[in-house]
N, C-alpha and C. Protein backbone atom coordinates (compact mmCIF):
# COMPACT_ATOMS: atom_id res chain seq x y z
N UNK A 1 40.23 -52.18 -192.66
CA UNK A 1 39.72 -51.09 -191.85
C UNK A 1 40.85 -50.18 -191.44
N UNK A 2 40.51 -49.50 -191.39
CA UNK A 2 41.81 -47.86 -190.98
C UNK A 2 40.76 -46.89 -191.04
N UNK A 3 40.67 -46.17 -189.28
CA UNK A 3 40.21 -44.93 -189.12
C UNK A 3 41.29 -43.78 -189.88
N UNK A 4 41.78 -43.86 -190.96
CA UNK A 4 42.26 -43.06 -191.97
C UNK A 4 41.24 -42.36 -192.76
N UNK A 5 40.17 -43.77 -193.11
CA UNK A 5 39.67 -43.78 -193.97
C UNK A 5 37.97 -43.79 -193.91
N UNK A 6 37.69 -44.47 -192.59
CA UNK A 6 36.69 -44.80 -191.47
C UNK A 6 36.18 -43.25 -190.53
N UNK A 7 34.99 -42.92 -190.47
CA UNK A 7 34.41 -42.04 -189.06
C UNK A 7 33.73 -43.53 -188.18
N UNK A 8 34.68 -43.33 -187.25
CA UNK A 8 34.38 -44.73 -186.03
C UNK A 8 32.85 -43.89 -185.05
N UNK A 9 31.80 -45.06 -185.24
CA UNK A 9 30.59 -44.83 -184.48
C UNK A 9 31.01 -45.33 -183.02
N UNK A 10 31.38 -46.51 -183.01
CA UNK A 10 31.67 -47.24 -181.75
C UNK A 10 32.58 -48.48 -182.04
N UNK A 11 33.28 -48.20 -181.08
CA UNK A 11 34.41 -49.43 -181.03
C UNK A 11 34.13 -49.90 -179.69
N UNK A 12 35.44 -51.07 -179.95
CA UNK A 12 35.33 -51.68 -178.28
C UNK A 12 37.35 -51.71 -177.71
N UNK A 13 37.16 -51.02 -176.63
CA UNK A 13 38.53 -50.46 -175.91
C UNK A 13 38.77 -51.53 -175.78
N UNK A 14 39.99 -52.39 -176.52
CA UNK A 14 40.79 -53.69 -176.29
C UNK A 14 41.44 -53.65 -175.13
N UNK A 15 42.31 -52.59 -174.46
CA UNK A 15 42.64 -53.01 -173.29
C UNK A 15 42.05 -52.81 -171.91
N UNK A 16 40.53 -52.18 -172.09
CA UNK A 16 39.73 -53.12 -171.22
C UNK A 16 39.13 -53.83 -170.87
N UNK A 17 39.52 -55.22 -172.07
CA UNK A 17 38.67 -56.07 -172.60
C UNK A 17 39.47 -57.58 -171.81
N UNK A 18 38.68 -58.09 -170.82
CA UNK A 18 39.46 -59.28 -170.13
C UNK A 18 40.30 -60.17 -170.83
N UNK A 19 41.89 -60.87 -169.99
CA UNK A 19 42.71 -61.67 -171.16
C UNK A 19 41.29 -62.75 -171.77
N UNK A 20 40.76 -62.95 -170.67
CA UNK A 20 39.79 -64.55 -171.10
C UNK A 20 38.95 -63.85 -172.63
N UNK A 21 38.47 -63.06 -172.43
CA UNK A 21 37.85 -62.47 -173.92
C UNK A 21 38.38 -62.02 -175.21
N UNK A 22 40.11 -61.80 -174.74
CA UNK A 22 40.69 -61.14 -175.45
C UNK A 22 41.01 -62.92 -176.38
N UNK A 23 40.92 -63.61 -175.10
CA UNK A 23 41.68 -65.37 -175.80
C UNK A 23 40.94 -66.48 -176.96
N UNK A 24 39.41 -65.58 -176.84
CA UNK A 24 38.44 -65.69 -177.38
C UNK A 24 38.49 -65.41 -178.84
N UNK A 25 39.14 -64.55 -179.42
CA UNK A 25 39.04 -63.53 -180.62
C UNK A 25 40.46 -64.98 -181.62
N UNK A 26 40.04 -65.68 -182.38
CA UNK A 26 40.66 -66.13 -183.27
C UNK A 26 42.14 -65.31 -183.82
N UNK A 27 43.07 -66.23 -184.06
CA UNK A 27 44.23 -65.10 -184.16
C UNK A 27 44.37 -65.08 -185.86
N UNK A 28 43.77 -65.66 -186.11
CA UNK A 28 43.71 -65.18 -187.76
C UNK A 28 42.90 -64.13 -187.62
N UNK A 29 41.80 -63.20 -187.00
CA UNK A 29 41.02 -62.20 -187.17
C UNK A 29 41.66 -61.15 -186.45
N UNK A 30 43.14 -61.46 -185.70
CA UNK A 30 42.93 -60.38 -184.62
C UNK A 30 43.77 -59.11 -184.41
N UNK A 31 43.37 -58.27 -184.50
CA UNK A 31 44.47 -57.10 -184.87
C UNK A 31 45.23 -56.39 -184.05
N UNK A 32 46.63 -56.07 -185.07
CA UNK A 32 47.46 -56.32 -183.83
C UNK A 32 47.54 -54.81 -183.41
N UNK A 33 47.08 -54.49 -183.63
CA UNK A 33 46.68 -52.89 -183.15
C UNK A 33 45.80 -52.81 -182.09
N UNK A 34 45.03 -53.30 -182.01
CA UNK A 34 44.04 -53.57 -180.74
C UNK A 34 42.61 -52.71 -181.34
N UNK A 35 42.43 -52.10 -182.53
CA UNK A 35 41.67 -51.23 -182.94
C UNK A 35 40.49 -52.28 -183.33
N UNK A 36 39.41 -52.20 -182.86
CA UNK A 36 37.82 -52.79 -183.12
C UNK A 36 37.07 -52.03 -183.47
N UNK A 37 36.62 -51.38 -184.47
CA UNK A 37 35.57 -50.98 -184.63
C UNK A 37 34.53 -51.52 -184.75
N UNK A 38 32.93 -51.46 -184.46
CA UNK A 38 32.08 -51.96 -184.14
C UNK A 38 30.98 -51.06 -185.45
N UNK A 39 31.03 -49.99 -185.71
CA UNK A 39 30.20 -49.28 -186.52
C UNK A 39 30.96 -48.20 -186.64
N UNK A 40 30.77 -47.79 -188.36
CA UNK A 40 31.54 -46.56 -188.49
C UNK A 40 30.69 -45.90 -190.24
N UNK A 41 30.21 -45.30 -190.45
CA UNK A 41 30.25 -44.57 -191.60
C UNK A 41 31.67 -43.63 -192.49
N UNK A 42 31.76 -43.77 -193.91
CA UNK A 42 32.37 -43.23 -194.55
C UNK A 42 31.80 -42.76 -195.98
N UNK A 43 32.43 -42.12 -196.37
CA UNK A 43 31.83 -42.02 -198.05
C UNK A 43 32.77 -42.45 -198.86
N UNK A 44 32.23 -42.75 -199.82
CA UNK A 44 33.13 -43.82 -201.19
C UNK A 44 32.71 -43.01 -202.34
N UNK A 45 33.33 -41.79 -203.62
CA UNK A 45 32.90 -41.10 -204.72
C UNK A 45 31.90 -40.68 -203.72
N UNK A 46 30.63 -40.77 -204.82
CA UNK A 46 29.54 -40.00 -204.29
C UNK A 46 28.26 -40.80 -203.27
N UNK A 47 28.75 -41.99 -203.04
CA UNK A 47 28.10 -42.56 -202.37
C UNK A 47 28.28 -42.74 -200.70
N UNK A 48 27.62 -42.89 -200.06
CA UNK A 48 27.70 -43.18 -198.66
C UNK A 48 27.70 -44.57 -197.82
N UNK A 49 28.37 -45.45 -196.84
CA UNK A 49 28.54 -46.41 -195.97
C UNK A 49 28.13 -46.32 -194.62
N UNK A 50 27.45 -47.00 -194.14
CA UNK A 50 27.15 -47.10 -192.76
C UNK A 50 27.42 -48.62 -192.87
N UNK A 51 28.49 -49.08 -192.11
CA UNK A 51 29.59 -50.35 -191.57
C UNK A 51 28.55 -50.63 -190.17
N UNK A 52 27.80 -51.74 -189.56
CA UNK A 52 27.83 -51.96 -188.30
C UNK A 52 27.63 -53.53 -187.95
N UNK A 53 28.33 -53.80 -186.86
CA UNK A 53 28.60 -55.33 -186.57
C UNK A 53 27.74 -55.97 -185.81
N UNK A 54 26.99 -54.78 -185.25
CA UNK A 54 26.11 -55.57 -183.89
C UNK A 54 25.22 -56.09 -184.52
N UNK A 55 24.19 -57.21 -183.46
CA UNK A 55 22.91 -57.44 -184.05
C UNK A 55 23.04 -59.20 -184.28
N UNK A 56 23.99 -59.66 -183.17
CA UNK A 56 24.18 -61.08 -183.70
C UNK A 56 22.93 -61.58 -182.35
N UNK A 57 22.22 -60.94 -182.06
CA UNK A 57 21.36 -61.34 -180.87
C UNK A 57 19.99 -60.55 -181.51
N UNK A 58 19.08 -61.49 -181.59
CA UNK A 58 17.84 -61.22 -182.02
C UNK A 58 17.17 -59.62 -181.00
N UNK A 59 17.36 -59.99 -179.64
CA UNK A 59 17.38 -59.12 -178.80
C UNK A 59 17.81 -57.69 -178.72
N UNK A 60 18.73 -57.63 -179.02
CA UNK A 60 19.92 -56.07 -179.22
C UNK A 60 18.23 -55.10 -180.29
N UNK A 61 17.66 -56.35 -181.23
CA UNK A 61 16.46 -54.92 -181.89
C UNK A 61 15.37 -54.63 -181.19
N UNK A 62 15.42 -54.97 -179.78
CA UNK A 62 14.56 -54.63 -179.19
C UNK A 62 15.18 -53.63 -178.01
N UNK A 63 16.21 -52.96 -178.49
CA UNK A 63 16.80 -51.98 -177.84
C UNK A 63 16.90 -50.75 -178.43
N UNK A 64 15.97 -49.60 -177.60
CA UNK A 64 15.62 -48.38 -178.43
C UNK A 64 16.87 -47.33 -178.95
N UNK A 65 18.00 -47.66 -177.77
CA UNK A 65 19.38 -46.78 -178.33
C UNK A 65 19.57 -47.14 -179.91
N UNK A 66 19.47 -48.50 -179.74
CA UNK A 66 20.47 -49.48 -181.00
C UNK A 66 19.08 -49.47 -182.29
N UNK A 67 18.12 -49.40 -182.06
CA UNK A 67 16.78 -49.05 -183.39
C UNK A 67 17.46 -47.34 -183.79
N UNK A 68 17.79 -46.75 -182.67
CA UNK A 68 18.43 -45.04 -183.10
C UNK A 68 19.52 -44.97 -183.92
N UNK A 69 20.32 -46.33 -183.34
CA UNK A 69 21.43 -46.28 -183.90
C UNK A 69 21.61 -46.52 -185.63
N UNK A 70 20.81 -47.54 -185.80
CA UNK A 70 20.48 -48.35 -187.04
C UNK A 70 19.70 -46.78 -188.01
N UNK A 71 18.74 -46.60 -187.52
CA UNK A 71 18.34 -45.45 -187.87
C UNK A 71 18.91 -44.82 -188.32
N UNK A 72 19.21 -44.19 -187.86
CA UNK A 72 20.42 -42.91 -188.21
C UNK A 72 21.71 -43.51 -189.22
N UNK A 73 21.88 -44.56 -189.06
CA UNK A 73 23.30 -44.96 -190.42
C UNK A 73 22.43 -45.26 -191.21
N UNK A 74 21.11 -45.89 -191.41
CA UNK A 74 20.45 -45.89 -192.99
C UNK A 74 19.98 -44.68 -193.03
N UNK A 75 19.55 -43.49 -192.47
CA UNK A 75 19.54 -42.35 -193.16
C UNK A 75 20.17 -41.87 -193.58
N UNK A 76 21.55 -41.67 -192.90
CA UNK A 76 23.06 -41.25 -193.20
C UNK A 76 23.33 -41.99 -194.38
N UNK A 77 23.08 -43.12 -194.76
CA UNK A 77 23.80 -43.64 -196.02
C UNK A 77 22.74 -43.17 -197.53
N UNK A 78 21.18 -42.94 -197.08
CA UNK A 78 20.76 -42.59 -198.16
C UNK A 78 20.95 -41.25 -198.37
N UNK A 79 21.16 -40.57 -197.69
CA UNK A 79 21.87 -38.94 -197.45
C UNK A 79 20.48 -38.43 -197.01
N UNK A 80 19.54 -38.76 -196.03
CA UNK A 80 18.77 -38.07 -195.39
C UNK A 80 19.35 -37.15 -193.83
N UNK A 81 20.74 -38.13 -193.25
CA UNK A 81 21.00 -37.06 -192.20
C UNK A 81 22.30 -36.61 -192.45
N UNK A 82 22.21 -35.44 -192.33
CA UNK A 82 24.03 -35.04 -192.37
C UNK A 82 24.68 -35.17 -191.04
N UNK A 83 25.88 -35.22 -190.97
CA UNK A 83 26.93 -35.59 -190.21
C UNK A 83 28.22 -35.36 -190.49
N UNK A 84 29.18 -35.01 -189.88
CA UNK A 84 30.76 -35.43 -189.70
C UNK A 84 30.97 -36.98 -190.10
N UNK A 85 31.43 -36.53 -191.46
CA UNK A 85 32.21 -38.10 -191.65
C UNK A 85 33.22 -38.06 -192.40
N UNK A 86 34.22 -37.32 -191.09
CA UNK A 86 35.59 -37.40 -191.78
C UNK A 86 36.60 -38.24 -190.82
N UNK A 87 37.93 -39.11 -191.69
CA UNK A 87 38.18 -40.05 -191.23
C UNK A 87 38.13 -39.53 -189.77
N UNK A 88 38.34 -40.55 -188.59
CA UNK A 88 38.59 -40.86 -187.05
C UNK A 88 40.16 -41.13 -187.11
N UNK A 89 41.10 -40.44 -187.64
CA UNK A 89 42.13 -41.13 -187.81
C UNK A 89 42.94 -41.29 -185.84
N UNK A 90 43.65 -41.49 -185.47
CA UNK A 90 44.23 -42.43 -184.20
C UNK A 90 44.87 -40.69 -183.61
């Protein structure tokens, strides 16, 4: 991952993220940048990506932001919505 290359939908701000949560995150996964992205679209040739992590809670799809959210990156990836998706670089 590199917002080089990435348009970041939502991340999560590592340093306002408690040590106890931060102690949580496996150190083989954990970057030392502090950069999380959570959802991000890009394009690859002529094709399109919508990247998103949430959704490990049966619950979260019964949340109308996050059905918008989902929404909108499978339209975005079949090229029904246009958008800004140029990298998020830092």
């Amino acid at each position: 991952f590199s917002r080089k290359r990435v348009h970041v939908l939502t991340s999560i701000n590592y340093n306002k993220m408690s040590a106890e949560d931060k102690a949580k995150e496996p150190a083989a996964t954990r970057r030392t940048d502090g950069d999380y992205a959570l959802s991000y679209i890009q394009r690859v040739g002529n094709g399109r990506v919508f990247y998103e992590t949430h959704g490990h809670d049966e619950k979260v799809y019964f949340s109308r932001p996050f059905v918008a959210h989902m929404l909108a990156g499978i339209q975005y990836a079949l090229g029904d919505l246009k958008t800004d998706d140029s990298p998020s670089e830092k």
